[in-house]
C-alpha atoms as a PDB file:
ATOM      1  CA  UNK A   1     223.997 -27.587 136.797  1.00  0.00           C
ATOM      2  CA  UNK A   2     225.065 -30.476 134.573  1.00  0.00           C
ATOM      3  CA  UNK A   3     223.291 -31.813 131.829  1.00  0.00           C
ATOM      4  CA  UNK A   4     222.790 -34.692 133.477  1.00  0.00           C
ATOM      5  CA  UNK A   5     221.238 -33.319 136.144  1.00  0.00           C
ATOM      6  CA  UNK A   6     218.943 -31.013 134.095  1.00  0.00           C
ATOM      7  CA  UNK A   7     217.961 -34.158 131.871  1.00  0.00           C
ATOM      8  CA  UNK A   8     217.189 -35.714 135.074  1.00  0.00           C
ATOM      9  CA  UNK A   9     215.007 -33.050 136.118  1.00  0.00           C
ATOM     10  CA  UNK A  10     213.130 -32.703 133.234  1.00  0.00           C
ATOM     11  CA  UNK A  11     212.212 -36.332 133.668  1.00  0.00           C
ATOM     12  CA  UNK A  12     210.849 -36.459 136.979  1.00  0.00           C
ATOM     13  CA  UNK A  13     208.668 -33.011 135.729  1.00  0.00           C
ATOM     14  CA  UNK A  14     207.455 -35.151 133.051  1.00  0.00           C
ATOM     15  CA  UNK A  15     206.755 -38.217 135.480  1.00  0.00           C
ATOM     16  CA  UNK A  16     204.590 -35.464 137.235  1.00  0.00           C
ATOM     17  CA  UNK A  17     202.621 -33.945 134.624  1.00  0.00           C
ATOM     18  CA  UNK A  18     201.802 -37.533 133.579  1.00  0.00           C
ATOM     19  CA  UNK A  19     200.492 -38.317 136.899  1.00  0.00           C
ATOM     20  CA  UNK A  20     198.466 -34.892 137.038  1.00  0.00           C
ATOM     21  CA  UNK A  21     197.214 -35.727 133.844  1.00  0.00           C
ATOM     22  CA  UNK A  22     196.122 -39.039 134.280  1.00  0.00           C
ATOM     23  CA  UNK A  23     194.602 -37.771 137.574  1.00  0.00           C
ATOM     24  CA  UNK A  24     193.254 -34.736 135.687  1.00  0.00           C
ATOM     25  CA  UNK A  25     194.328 -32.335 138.782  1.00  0.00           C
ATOM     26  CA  UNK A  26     194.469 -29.017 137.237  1.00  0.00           C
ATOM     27  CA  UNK A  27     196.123 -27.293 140.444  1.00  0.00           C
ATOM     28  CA  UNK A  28     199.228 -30.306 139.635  1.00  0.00           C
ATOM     29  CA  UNK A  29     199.052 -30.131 136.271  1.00  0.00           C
ATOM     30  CA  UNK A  30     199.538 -26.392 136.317  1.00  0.00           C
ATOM     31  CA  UNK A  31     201.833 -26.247 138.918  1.00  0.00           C
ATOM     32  CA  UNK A  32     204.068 -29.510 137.482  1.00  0.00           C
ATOM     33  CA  UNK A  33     203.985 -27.765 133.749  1.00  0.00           C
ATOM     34  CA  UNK A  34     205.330 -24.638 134.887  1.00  0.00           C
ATOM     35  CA  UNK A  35     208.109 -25.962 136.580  1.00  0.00           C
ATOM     36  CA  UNK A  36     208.819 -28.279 133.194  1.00  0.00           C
ATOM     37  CA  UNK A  37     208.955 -25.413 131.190  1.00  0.00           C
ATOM     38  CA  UNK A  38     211.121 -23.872 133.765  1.00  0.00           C
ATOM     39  CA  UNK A  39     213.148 -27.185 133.686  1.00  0.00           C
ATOM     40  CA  UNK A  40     213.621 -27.571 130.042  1.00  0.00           C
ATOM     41  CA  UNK A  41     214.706 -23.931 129.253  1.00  0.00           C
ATOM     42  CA  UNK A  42     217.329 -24.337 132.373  1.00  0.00           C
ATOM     43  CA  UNK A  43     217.931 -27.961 130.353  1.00  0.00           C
ATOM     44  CA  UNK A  44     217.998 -25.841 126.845  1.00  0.00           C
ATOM     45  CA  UNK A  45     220.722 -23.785 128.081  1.00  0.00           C
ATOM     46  CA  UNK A  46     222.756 -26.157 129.793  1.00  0.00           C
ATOM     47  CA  UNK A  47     222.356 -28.197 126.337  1.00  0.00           C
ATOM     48  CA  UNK A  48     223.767 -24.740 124.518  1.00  0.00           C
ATOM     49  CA  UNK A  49     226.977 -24.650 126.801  1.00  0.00           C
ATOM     50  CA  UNK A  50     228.045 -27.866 126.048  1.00  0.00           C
ATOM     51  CA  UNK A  51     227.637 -27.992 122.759  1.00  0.00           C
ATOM     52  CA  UNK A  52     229.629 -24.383 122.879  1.00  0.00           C
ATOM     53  CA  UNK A  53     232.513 -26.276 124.290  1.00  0.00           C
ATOM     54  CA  UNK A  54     232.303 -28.649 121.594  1.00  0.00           C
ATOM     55  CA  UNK A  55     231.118 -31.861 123.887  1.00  0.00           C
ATOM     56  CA  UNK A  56     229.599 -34.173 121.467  1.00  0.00           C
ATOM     57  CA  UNK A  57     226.116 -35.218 122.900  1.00  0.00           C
ATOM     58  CA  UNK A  58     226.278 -39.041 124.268  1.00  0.00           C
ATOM     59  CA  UNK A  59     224.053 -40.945 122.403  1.00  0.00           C
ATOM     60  CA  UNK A  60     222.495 -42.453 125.737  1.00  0.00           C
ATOM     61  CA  UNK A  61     221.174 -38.229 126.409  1.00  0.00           C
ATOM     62  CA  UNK A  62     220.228 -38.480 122.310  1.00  0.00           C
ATOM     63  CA  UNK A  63     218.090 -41.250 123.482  1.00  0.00           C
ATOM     64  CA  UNK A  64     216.422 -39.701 126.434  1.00  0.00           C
ATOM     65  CA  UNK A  65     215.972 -36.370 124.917  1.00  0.00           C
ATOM     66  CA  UNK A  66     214.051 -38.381 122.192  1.00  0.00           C
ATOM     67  CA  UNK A  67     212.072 -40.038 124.705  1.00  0.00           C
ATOM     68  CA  UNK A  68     210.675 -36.737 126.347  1.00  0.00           C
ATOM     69  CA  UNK A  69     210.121 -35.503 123.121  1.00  0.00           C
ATOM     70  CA  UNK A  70     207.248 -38.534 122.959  1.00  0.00           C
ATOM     71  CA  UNK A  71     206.067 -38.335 125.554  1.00  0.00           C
ATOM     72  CA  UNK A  72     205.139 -34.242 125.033  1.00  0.00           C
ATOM     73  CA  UNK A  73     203.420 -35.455 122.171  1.00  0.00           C
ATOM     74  CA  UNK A  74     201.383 -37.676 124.160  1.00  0.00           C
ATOM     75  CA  UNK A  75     200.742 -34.744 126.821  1.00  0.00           C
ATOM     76  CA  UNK A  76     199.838 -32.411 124.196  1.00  0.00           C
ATOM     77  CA  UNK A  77     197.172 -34.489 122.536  1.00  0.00           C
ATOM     78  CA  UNK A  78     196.115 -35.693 126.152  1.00  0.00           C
ATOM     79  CA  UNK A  79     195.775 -32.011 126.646  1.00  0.00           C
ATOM     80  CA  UNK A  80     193.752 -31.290 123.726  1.00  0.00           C
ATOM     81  CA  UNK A  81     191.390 -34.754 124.850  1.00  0.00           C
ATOM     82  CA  UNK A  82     190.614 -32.967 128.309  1.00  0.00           C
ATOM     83  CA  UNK A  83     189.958 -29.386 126.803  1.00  0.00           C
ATOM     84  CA  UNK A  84     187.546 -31.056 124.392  1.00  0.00           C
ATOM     85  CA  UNK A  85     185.969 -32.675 127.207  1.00  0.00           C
ATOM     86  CA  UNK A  86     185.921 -29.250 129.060  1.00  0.00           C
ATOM     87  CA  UNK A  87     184.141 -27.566 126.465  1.00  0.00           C
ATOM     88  CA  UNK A  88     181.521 -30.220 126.013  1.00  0.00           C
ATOM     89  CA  UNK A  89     180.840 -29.889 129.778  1.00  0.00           C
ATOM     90  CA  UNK A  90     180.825 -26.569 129.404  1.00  0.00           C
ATOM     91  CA  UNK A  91     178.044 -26.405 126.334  1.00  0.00           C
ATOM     92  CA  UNK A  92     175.903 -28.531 128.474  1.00  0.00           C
ATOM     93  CA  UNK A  93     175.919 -26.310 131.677  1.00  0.00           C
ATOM     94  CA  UNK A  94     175.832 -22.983 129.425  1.00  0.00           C
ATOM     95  CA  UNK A  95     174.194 -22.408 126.372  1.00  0.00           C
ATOM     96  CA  UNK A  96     176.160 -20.798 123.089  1.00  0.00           C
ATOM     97  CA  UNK A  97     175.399 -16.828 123.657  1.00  0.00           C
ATOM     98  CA  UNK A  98     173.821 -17.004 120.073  1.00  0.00           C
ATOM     99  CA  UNK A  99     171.039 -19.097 120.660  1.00  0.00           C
ATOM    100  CA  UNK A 100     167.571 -18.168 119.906  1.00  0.00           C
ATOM    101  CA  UNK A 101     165.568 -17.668 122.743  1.00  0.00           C
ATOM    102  CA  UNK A 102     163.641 -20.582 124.870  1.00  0.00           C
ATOM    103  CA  UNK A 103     160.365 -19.840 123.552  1.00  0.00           C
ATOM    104  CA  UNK A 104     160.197 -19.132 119.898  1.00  0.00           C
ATOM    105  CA  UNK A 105     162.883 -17.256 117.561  1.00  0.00           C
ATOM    106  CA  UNK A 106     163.816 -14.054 119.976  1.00  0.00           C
ATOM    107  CA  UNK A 107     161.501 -11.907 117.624  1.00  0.00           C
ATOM    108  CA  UNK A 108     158.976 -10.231 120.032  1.00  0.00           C
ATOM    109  CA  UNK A 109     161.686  -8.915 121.752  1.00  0.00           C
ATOM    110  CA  UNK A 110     162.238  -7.214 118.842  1.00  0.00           C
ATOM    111  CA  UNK A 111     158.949  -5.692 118.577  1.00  0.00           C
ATOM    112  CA  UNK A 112     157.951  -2.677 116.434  1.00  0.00           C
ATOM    113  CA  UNK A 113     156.302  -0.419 119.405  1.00  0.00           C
ATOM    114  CA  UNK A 114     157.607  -1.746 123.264  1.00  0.00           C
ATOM    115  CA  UNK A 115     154.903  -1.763 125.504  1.00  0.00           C
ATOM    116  CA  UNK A 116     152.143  -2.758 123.321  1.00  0.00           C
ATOM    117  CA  UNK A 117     151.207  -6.407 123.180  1.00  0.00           C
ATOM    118  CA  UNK A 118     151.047  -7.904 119.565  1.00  0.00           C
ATOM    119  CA  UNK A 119     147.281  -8.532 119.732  1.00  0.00           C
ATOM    120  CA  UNK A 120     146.628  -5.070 120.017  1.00  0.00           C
ATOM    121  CA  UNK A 121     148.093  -3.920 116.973  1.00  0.00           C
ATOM    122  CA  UNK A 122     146.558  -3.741 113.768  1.00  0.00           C
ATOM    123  CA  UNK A 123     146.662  -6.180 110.972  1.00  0.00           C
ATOM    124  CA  UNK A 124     146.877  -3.885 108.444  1.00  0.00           C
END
């Protein structure tokens, strides 16, 4: 594969996991982001090859591989928007496995003697 063509494909991926975000379609987004990272290792290794040979990178590839370096910036902090949203949803539906109890501070679960209601035991 040419660099080129594995600049190319790293774009379209991209284009994808843009849409999936925007869409917030996890099954697209997951699917999409796999096959980016697939895309930019293949792209990573092309990349090595030719600078092996001693091919000078064209500035016009410079340029491109700048602009998907941007734009994973803006998927990673689009990312970390929709997992903050997630866990907000998530603390609404569930409550924190700390939490006192409903009714009161959890202590009569605690009690000294199980069994025997609180009014029955002596004050002293």
């Amino acid at each position: 594969m040419s660099l080129e063509e594995s600049l190319s494909a790293v774009e379209q991926l991209i284009d994808k996991v843009s849409t999936a975000l925007l869409a917030a379609d996890p099954q697209s987004l997951e699917q999409h982001s796999t096959a980016l990272r697939d895309a930019a290792a293949q792209f990573a290794r092309v990349l090595e090859q030719s600078t092996a040979r001693g091919l000078p990178l064209p500035e016009s590839v410079q340029k491109r591989v700048n602009a998907i370096g941007d734009m994973l910036v803006v998927h990673r902090e689009s990312l970390a928007r929709l997992s903050a949203v997630a866990d907000r949803q998530a603390a609404g539906l569930l409550p924190p496995s700390d939490a006192a109890s409903t009714y009161g501070d959890g202590s009569a679960a605690r009690a000294a003697k199980p069994g025997v209601a609180r009014i029955y035991r002596s004050a002293g």
